[in-house]
Each structure stands twice: as C-alpha cells, then as structure tokens.
PDB file of N, CA and C in Angstrom:
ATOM      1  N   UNK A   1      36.052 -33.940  38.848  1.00  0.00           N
ATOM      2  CA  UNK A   1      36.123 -33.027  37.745  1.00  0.00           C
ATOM      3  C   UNK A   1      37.393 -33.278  36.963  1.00  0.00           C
ATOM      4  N   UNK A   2      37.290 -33.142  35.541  1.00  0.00           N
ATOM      5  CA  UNK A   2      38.278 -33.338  34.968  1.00  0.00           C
ATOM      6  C   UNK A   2      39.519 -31.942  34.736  1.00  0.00           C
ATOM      7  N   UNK A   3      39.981 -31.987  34.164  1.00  0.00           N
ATOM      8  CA  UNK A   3      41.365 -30.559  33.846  1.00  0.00           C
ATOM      9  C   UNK A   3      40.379 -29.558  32.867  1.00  0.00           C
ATOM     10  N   UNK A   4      39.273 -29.982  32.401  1.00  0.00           N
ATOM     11  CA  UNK A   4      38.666 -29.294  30.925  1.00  0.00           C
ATOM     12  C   UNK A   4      37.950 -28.094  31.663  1.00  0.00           C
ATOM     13  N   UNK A   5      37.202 -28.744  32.574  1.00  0.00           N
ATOM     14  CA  UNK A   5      36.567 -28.407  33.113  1.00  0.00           C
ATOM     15  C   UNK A   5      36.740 -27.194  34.357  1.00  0.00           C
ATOM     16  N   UNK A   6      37.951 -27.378  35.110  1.00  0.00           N
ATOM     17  CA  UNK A   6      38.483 -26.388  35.936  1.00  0.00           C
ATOM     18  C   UNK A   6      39.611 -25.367  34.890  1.00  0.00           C
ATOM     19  N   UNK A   7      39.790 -25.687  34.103  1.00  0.00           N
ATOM     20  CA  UNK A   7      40.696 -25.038  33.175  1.00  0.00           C
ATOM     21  C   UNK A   7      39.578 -23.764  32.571  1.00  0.00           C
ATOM     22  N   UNK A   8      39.672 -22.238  32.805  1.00  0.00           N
ATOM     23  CA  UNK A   8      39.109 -21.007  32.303  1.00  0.00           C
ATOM     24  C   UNK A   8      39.648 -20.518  31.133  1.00  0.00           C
ATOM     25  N   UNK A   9      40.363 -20.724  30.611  1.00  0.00           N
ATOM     26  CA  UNK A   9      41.332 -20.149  29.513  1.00  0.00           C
ATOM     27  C   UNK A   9      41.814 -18.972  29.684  1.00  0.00           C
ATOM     28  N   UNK A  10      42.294 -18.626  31.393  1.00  0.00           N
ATOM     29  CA  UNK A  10      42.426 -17.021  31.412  1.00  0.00           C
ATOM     30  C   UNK A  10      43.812 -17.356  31.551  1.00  0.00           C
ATOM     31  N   UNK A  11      44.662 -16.133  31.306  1.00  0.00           N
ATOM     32  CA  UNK A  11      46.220 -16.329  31.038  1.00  0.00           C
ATOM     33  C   UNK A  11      46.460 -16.351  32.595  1.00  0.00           C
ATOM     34  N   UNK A  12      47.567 -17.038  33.114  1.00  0.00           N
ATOM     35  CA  UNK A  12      48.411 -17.152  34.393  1.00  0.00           C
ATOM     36  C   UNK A  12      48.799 -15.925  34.330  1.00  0.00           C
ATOM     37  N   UNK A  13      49.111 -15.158  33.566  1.00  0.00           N
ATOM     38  CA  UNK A  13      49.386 -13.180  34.064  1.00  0.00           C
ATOM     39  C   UNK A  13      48.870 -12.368  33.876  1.00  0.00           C
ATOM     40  N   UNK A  14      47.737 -12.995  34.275  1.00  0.00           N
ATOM     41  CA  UNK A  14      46.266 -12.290  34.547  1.00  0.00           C
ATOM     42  C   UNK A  14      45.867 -11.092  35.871  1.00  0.00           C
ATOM     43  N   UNK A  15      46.190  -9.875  35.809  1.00  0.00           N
ATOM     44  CA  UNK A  15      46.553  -9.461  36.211  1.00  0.00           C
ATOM     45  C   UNK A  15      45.578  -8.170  36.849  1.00  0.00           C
ATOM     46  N   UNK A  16      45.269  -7.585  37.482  1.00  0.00           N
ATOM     47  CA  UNK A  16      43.922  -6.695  37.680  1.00  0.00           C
ATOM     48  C   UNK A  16      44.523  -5.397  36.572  1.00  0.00           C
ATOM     49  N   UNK A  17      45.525  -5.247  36.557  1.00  0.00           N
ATOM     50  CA  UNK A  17      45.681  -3.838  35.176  1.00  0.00           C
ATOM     51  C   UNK A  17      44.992  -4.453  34.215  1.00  0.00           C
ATOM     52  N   UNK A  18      45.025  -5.348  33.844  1.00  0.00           N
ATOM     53  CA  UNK A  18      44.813  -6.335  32.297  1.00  0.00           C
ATOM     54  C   UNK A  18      42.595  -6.046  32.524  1.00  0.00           C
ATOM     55  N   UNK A  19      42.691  -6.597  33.305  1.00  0.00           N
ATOM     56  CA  UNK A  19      41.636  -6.478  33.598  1.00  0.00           C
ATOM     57  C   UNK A  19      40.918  -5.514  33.494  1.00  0.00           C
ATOM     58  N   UNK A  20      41.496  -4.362  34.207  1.00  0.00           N
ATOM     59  CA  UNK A  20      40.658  -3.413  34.016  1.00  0.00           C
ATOM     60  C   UNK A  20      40.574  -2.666  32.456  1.00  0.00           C
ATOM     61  N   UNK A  21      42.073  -2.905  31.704  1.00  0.00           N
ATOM     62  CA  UNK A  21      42.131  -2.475  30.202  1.00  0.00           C
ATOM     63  C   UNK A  21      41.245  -3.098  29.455  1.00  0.00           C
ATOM     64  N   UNK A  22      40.691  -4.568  29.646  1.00  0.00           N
ATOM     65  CA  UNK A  22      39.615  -4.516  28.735  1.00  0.00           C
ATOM     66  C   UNK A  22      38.335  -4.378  29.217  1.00  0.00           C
ATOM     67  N   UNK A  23      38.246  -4.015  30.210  1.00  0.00           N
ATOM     68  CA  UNK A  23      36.819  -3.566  30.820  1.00  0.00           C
ATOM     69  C   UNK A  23      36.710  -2.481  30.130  1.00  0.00           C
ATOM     70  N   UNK A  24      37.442  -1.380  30.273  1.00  0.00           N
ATOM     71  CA  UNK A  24      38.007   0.344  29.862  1.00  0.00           C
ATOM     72  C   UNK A  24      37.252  -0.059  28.114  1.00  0.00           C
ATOM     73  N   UNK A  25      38.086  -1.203  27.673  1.00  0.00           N
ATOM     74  CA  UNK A  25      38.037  -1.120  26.215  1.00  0.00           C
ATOM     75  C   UNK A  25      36.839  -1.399  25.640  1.00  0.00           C
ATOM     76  N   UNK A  26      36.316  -2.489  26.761  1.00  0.00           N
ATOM     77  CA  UNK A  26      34.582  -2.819  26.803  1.00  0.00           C
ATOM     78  C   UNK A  26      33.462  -2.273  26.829  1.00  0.00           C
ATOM     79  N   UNK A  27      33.862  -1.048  27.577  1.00  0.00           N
ATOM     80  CA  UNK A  27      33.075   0.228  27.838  1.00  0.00           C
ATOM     81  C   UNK A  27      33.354   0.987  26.547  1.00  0.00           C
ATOM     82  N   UNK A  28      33.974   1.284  26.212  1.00  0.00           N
ATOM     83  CA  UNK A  28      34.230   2.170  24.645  1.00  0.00           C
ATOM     84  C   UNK A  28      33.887   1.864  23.740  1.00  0.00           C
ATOM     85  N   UNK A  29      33.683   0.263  23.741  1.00  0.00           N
ATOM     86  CA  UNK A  29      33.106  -0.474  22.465  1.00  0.00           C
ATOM     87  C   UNK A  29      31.585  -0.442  22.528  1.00  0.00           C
ATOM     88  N   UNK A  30      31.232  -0.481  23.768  1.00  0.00           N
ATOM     89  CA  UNK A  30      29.583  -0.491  24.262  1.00  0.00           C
ATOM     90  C   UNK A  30      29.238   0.647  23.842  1.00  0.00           C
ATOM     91  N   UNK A  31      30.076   1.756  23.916  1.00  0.00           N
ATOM     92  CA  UNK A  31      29.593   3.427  23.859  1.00  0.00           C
ATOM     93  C   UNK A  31      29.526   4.059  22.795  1.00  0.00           C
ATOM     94  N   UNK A  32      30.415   3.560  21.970  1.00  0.00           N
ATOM     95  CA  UNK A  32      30.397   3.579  20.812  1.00  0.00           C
ATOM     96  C   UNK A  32      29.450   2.836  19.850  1.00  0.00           C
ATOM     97  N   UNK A  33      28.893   1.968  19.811  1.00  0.00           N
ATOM     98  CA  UNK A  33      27.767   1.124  19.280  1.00  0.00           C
ATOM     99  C   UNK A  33      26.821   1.474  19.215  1.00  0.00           C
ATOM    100  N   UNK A  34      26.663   1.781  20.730  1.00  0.00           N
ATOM    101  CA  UNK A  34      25.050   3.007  21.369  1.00  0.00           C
ATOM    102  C   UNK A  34      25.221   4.497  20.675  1.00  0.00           C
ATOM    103  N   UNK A  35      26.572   5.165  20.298  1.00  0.00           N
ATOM    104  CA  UNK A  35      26.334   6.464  19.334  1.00  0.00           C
ATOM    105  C   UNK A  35      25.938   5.953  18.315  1.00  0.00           C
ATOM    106  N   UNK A  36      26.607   4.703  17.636  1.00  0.00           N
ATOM    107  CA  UNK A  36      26.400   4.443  15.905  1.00  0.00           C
ATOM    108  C   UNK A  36      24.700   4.207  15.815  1.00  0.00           C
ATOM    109  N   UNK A  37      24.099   3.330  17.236  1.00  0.00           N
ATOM    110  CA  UNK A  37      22.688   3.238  17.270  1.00  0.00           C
ATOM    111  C   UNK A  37      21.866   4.058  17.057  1.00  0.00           C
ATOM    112  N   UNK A  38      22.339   5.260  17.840  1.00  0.00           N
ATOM    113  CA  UNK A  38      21.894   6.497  18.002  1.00  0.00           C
ATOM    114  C   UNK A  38      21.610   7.345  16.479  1.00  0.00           C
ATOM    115  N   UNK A  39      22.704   7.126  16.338  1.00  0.00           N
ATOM    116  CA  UNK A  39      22.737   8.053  14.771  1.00  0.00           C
ATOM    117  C   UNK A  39      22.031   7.473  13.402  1.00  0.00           C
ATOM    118  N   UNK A  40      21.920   6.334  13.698  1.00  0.00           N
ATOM    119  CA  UNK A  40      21.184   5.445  12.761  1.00  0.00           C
ATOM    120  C   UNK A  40      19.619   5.683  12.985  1.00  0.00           C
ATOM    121  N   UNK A  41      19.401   5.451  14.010  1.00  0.00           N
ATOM    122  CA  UNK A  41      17.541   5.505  14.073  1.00  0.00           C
ATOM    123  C   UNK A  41      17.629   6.833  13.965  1.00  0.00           C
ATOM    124  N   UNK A  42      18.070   7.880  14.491  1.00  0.00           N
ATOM    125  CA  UNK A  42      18.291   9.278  13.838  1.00  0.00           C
ATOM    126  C   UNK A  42      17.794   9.839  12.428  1.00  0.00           C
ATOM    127  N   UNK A  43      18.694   8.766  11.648  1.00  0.00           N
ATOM    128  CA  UNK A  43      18.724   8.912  10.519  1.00  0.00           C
ATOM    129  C   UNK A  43      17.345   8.457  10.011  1.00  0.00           C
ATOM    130  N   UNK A  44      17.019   7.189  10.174  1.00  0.00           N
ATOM    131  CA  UNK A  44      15.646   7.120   9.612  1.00  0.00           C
ATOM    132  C   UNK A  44      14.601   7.362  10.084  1.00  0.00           C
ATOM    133  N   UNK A  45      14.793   8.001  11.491  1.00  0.00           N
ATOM    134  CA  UNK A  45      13.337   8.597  11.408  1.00  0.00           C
ATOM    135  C   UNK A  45      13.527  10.071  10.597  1.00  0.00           C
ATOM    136  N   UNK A  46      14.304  10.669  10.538  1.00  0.00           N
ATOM    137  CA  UNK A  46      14.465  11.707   9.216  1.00  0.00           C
ATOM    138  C   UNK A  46      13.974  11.734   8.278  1.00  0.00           C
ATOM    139  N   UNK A  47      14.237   9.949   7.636  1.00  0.00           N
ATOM    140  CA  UNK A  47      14.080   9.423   6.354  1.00  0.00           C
ATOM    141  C   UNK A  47      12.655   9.386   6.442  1.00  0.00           C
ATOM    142  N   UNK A  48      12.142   8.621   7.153  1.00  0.00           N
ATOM    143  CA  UNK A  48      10.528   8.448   7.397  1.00  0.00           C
ATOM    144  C   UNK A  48       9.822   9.913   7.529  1.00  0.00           C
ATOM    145  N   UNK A  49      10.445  10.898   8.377  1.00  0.00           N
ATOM    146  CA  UNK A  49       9.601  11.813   8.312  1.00  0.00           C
ATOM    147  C   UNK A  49       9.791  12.761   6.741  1.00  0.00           C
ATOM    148  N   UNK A  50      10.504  12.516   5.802  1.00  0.00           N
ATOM    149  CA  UNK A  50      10.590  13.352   4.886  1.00  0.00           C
ATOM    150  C   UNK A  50       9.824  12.406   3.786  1.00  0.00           C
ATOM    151  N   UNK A  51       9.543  11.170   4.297  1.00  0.00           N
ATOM    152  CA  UNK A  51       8.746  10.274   3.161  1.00  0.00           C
ATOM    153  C   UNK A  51       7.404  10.580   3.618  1.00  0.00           C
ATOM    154  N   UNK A  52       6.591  10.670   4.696  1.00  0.00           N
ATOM    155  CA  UNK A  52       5.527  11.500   5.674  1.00  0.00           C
ATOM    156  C   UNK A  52       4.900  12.745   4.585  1.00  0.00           C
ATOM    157  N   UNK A  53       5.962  13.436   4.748  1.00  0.00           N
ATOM    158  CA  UNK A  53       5.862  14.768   4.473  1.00  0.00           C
ATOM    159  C   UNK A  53       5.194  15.048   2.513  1.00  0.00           C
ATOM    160  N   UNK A  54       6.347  13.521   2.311  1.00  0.00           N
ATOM    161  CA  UNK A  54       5.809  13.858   0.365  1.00  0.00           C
ATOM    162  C   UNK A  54       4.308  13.030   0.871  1.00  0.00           C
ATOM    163  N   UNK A  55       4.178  12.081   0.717  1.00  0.00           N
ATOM    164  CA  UNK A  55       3.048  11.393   0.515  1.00  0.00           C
ATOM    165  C   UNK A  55       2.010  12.051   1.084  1.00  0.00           C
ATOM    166  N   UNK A  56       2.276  12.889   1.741  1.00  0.00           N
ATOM    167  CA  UNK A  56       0.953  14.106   2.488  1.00  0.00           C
ATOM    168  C   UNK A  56       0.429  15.194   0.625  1.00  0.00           C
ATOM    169  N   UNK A  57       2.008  15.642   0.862  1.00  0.00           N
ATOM    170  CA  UNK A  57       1.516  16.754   0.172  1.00  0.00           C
ATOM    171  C   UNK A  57       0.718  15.779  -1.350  1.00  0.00           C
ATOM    172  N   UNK A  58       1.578  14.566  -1.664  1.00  0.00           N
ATOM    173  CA  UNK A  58       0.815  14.116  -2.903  1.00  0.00           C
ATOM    174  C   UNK A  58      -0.864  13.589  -2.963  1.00  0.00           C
ATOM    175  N   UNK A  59      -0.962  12.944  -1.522  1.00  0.00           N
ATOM    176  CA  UNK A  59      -2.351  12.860  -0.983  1.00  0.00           C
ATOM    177  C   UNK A  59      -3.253  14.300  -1.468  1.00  0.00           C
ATOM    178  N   UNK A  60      -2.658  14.947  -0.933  1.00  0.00           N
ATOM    179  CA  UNK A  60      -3.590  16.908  -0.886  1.00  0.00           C
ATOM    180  C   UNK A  60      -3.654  17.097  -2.566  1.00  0.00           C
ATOM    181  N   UNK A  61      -2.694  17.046  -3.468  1.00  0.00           N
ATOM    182  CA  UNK A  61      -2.868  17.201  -4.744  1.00  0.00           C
ATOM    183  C   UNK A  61      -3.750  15.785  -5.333  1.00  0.00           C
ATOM    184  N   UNK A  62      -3.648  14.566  -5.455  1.00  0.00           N
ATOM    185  CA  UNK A  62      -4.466  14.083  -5.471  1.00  0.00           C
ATOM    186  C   UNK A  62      -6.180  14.563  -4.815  1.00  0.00           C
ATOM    187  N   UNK A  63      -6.308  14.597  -4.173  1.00  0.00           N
ATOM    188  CA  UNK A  63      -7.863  14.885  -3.287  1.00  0.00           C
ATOM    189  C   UNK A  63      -8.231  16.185  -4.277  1.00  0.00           C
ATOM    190  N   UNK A  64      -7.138  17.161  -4.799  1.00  0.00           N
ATOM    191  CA  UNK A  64      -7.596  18.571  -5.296  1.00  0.00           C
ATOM    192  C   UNK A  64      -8.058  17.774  -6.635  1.00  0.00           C
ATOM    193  N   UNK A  65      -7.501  17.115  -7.320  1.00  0.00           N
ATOM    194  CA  UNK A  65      -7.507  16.379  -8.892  1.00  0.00           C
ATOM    195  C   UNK A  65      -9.366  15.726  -8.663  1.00  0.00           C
ATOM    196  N   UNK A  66      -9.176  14.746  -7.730  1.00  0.00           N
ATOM    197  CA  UNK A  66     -10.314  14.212  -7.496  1.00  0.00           C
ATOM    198  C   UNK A  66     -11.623  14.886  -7.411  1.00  0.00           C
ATOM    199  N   UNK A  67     -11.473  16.106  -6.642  1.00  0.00           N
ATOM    200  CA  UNK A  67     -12.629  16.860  -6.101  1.00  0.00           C
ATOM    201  C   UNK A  67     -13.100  18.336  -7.534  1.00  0.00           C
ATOM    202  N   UNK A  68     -11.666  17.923  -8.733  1.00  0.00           N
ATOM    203  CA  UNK A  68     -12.167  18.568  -9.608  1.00  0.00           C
ATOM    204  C   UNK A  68     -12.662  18.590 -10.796  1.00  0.00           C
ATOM    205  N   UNK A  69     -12.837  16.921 -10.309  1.00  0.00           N
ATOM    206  CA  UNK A  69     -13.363  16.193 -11.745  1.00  0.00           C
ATOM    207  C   UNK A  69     -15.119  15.482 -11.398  1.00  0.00           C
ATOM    208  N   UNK A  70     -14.650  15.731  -9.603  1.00  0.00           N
ATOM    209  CA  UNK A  70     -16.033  15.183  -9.458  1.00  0.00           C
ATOM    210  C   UNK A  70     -17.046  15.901  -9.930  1.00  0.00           C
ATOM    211  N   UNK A  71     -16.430  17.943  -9.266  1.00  0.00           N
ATOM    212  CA  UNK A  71     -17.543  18.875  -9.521  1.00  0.00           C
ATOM    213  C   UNK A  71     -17.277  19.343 -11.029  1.00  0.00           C
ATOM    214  N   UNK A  72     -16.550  18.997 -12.184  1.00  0.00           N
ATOM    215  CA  UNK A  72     -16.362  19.975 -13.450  1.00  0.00           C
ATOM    216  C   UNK A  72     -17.022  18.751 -14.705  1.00  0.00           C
ATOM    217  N   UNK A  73     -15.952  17.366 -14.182  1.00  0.00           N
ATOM    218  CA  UNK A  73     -15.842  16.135 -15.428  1.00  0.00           C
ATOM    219  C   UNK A  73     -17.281  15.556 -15.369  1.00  0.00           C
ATOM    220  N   UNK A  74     -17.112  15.287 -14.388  1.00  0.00           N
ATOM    221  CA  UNK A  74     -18.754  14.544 -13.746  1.00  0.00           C
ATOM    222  C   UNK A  74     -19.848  14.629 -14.565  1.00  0.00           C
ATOM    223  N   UNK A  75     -20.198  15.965 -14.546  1.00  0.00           N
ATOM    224  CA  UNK A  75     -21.590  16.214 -15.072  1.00  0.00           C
ATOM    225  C   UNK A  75     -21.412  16.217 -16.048  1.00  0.00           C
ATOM    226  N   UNK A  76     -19.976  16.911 -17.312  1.00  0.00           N
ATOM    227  CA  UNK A  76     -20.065  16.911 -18.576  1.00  0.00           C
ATOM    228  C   UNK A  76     -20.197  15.612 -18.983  1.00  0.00           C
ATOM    229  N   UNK A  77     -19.876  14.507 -18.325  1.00  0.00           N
ATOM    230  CA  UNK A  77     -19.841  13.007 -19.012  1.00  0.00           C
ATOM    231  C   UNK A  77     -21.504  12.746 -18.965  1.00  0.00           C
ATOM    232  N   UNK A  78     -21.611  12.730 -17.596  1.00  0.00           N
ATOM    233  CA  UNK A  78     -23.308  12.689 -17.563  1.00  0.00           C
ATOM    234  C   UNK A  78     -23.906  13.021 -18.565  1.00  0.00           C
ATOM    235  N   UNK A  79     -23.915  13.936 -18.716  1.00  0.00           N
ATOM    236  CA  UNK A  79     -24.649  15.085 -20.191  1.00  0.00           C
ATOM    237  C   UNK A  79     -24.172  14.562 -21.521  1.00  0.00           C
ATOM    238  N   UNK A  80     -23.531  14.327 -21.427  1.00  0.00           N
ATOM    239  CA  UNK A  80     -22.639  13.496 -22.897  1.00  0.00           C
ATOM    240  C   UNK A  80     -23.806  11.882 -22.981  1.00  0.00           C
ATOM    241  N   UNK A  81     -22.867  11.165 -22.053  1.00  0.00           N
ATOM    242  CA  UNK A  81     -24.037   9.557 -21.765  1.00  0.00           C
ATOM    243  C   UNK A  81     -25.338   9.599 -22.248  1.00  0.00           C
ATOM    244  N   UNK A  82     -25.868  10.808 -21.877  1.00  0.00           N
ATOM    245  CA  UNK A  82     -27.691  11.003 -21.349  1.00  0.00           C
ATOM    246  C   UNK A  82     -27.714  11.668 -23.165  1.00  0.00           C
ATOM    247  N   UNK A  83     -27.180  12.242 -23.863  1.00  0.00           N
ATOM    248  CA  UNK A  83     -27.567  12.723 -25.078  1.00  0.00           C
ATOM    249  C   UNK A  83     -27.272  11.246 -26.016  1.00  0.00           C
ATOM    250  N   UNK A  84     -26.064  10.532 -25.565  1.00  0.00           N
ATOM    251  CA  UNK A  84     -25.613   9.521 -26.264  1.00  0.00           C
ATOM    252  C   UNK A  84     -27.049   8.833 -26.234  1.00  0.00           C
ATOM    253  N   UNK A  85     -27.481   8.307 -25.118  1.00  0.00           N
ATOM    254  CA  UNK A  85     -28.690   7.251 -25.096  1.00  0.00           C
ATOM    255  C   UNK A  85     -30.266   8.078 -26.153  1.00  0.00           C
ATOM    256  N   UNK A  86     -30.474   9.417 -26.273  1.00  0.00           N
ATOM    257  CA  UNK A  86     -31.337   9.925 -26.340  1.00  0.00           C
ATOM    258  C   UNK A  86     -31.152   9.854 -28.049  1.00  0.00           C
ATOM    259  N   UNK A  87     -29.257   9.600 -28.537  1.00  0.00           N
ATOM    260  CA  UNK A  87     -29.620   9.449 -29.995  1.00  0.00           C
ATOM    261  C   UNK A  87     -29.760   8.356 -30.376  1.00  0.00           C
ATOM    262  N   UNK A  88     -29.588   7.232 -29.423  1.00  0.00           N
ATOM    263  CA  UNK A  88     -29.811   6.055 -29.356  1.00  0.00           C
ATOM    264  C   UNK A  88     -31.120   5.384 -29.905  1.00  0.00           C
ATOM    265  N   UNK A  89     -31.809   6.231 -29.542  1.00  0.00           N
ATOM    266  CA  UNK A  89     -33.616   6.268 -29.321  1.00  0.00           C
ATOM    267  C   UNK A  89     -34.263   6.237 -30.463  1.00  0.00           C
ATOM    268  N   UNK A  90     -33.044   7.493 -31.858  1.00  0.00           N
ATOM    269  CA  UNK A  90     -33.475   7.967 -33.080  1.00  0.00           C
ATOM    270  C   UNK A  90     -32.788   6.674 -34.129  1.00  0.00           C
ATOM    271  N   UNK A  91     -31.711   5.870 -33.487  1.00  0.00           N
ATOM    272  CA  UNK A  91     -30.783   5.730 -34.115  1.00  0.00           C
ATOM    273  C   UNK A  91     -30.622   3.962 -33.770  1.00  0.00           C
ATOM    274  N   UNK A  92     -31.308   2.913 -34.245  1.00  0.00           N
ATOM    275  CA  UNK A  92     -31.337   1.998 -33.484  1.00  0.00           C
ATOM    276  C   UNK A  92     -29.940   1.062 -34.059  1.00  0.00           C
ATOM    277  N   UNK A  93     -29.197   1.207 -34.837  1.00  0.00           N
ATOM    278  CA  UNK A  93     -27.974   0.835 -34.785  1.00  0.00           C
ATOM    279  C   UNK A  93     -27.320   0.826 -33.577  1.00  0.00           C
ATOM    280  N   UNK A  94     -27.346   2.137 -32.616  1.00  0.00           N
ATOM    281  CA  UNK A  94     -26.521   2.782 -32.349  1.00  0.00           C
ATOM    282  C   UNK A  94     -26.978   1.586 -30.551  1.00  0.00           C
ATOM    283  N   UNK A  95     -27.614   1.193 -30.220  1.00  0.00           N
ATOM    284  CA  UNK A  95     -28.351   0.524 -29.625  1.00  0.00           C
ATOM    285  C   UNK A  95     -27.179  -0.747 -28.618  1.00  0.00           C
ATOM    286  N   UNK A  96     -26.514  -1.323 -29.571  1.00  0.00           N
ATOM    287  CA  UNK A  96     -25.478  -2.213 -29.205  1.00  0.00           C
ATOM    288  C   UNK A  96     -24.319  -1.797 -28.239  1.00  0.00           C
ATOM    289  N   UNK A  97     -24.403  -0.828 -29.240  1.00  0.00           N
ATOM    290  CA  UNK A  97     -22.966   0.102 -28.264  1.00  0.00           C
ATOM    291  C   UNK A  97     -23.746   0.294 -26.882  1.00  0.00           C
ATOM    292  N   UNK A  98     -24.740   0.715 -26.732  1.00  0.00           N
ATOM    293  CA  UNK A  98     -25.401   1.802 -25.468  1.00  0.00           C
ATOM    294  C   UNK A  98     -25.788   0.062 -24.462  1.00  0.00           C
ATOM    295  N   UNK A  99     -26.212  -0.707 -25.312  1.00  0.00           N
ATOM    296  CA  UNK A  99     -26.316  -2.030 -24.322  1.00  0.00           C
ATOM    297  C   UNK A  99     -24.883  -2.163 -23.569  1.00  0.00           C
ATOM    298  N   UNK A 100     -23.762  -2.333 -24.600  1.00  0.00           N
ATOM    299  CA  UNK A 100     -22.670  -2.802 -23.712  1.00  0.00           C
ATOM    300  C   UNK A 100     -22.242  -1.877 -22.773  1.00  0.00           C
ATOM    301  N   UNK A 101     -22.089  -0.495 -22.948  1.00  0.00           N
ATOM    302  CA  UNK A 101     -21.817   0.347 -22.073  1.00  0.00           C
ATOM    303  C   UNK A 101     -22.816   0.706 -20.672  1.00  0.00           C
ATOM    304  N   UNK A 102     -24.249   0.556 -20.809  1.00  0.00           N
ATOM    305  CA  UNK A 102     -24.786   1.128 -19.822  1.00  0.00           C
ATOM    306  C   UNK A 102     -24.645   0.782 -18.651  1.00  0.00           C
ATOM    307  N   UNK A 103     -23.924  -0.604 -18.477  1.00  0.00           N
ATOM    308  CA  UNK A 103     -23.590  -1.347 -17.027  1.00  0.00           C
ATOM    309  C   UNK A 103     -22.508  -0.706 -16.560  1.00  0.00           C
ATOM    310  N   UNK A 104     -21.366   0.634 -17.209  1.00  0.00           N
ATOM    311  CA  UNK A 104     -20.903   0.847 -16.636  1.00  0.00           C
ATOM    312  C   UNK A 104     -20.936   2.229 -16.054  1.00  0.00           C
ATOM    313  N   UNK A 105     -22.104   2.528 -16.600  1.00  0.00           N
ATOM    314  CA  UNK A 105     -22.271   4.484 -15.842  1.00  0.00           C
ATOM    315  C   UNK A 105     -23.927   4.641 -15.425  1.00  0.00           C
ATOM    316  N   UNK A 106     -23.235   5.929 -14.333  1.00  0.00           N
ATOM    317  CA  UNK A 106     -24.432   5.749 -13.513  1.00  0.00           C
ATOM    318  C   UNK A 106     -25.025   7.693 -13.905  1.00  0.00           C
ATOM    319  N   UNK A 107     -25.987   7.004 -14.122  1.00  0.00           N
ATOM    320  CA  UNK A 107     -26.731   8.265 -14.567  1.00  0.00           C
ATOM    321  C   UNK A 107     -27.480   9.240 -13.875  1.00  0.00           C
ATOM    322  N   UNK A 108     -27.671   8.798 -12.238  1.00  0.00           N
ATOM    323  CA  UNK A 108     -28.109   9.382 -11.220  1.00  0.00           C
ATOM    324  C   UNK A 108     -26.927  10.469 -10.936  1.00  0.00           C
ATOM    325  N   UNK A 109     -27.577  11.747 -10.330  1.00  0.00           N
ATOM    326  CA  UNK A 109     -26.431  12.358 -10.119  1.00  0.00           C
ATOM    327  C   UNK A 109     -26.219  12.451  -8.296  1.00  0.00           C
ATOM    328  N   UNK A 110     -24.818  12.506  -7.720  1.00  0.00           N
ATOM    329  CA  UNK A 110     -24.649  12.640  -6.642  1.00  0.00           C
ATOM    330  C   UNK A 110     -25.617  13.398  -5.904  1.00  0.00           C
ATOM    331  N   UNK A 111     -25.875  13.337  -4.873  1.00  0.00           N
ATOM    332  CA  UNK A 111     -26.670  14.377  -4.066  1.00  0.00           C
ATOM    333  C   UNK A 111     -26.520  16.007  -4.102  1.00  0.00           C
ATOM    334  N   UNK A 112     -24.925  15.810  -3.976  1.00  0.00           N
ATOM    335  CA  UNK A 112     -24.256  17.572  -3.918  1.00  0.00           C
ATOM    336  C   UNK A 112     -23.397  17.824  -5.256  1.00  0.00           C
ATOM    337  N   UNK A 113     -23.894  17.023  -6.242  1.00  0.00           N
ATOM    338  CA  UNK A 113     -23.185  17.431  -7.808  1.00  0.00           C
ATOM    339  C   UNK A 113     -24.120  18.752  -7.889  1.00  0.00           C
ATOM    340  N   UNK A 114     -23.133  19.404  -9.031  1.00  0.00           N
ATOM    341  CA  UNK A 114     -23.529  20.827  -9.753  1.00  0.00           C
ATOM    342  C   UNK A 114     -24.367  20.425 -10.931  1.00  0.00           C
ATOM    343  N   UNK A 115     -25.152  21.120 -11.502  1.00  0.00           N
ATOM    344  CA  UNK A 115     -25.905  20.632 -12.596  1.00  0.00           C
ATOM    345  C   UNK A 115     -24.841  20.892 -13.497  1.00  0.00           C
ATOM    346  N   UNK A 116     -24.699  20.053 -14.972  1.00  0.00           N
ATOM    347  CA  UNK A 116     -23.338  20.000 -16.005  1.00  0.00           C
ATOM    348  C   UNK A 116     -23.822  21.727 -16.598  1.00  0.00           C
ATOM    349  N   UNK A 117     -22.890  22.043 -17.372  1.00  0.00           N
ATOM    350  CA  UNK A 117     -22.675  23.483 -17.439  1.00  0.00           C
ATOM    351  C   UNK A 117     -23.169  23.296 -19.162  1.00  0.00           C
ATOM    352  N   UNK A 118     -24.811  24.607 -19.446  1.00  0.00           N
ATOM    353  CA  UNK A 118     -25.425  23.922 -20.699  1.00  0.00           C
ATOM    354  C   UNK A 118     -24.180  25.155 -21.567  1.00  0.00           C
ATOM    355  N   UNK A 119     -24.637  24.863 -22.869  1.00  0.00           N
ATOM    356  CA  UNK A 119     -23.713  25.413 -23.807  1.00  0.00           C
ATOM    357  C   UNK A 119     -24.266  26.280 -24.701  1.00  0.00           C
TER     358      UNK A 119
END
C-alpha cells in the first residue's frame, strides 16, 4: 500500500471531544432539515388543499351554469332552429344558410328536456 492510501485526512488531534462536537453538530443539522422538511410539505399540502377547495366550488358553479342552459337555453334555440327551417320552406333563398348550418344542431330533443316555453 502506498502513503495515499493509508493516509484518512483526519487531524493527528483528533480527539474523542472533537468527535463527539461534530456528531452533536451532525445531529442538529439532520434535525433541523427534517423541521425545514416538515414545514415545507406542510405548506403545500395547505397549498394543494386550498387549490382542492376552489376548483370544487368552481366545478359546482360551472355544473349549475350547465344544467341551466340545458333545461332554459336548450329548448328556446330548438324552437328558434325548428321555426328558422319552417321559414326556410316559404323562403327558398333562405335555404343556403339552413344547408350550411343544419350539420351543426340537433333537433331531437333530450329524453328529460322540458318542452321550450310557447309565448
């Protein structure tokens, strides 16, 4: 073996006090890391649960928006479409327009739609 090799780089007054001071100091640094750890995932699950909490409630207002256009908007468009095509009928200009549009509405009504509200 060469000198590199048996050589530790520990000081010749190496001493068991020394020793134990940075063990002591090793331990404080460990303990301390594990609070900062601590307080950190802390923190974002906080963060996460208060981001939880909006996207719920915006979900619930969304679903209310949705569920009030299905039962109110719905049928008035229906009823609108269905008179549009019927002046269509009188009106053969009007014919072009009702070609390009009809691929995009559906004129059947849902199973549990309300009938549109007459006037």
């Amino acid at each position: 073996m060469n000198e590199s090799e048996t050589n530790l780089d520990i000081a010749p007054d190496t001493t068991v006090e020394t020793l134990q001071a940075e063990l002591r100091s090793l331990r404080t640094l460990l303990l301390s890391v594990l609070v900062v750890v601590i307080l950190l995932s802390g923190s974002v699950n906080i963060f996460l649960l208060r981001q939880y909490i909006l996207v719920h409630t915006q979900m619930k207002e969304s679903q209310k928006i949705a569920e009030e256009f299905d039962t109110k908007l719905t049928p008035v468009s229906r009823d609108f479409w269905l008179r549009l095509v019927e002046y269509s009928k009188t009106h053969p200009d009007f014919n072009p327009i009702i070609a390009k549009y009809n691929q995009f509405i559906v004129t059947t009504p849902p199973p549990n739609a309300a009938p549109a509200p007459k006037k």
